[in-house]
Protein backbone atom coordinates (compact mmCIF):
# COMPACT_ATOMS: atom_id res chain seq x y z
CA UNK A 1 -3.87 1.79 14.76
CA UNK A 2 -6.27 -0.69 16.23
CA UNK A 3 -8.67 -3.08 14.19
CA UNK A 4 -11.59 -1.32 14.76
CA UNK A 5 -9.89 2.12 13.45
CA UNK A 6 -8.81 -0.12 10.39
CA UNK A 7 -12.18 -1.55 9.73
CA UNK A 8 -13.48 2.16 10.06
CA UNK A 9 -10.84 3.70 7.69
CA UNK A 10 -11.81 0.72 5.66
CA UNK A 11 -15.88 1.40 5.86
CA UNK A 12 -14.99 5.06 4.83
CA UNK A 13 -12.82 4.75 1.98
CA UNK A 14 -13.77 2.00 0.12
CA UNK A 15 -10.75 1.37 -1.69
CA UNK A 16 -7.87 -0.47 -0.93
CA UNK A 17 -4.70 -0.62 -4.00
CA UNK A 18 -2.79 -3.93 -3.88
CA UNK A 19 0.51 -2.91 -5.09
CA UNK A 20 2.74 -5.92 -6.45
CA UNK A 21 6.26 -4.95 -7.66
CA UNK A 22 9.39 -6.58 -8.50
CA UNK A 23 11.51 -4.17 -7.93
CA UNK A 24 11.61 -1.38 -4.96
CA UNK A 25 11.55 1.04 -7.25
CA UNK A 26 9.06 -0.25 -8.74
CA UNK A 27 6.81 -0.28 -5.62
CA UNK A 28 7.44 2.93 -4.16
CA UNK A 29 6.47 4.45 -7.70
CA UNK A 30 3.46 2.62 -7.66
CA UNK A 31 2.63 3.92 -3.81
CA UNK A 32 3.21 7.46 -4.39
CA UNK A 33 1.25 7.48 -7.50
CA UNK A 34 -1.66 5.62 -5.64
CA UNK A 35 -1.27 8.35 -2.97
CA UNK A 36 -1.14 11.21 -5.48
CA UNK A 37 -4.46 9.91 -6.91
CA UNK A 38 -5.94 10.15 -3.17
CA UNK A 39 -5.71 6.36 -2.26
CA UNK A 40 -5.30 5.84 1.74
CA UNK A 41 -5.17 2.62 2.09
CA UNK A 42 -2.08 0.59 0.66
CA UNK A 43 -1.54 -3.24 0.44
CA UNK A 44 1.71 -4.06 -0.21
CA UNK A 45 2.86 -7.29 -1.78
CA UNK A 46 5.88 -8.48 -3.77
CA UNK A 47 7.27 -11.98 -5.04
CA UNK A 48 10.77 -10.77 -4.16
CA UNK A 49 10.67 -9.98 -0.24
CA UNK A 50 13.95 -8.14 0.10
CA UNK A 51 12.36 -4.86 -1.40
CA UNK A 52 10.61 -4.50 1.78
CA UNK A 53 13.77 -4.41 3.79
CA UNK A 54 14.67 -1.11 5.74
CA UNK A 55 16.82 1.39 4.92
């Protein structure tokens, strides 16, 4: 996506979720229920880096 498609997306939807978690689980629960409640836009954050590691 390129920054002026974010800023756009941005401009539309008003809302961004910061989602903190401490656990993977924890974070992916938190995304899909952010989703579920029609959130688009996702900020993703954690005090414990590894959970973002790929699978």
């Amino acid at each position: 996506m390129k920054k002026y498609e974010v800023h756009q997306t941005i401009r539309e939807n008003k809302i961004i979720a910061v989602i903190r978690g401490d656990s993977e689980e924890d974070a992916y629960l938190m995304a899909k229920l952010a989703i579920e409640g029609g959130i688009k836009i996702i900020e993703m954050d954690s005090y414990n880096s590894a959970i973002f590691t790929y699978h």
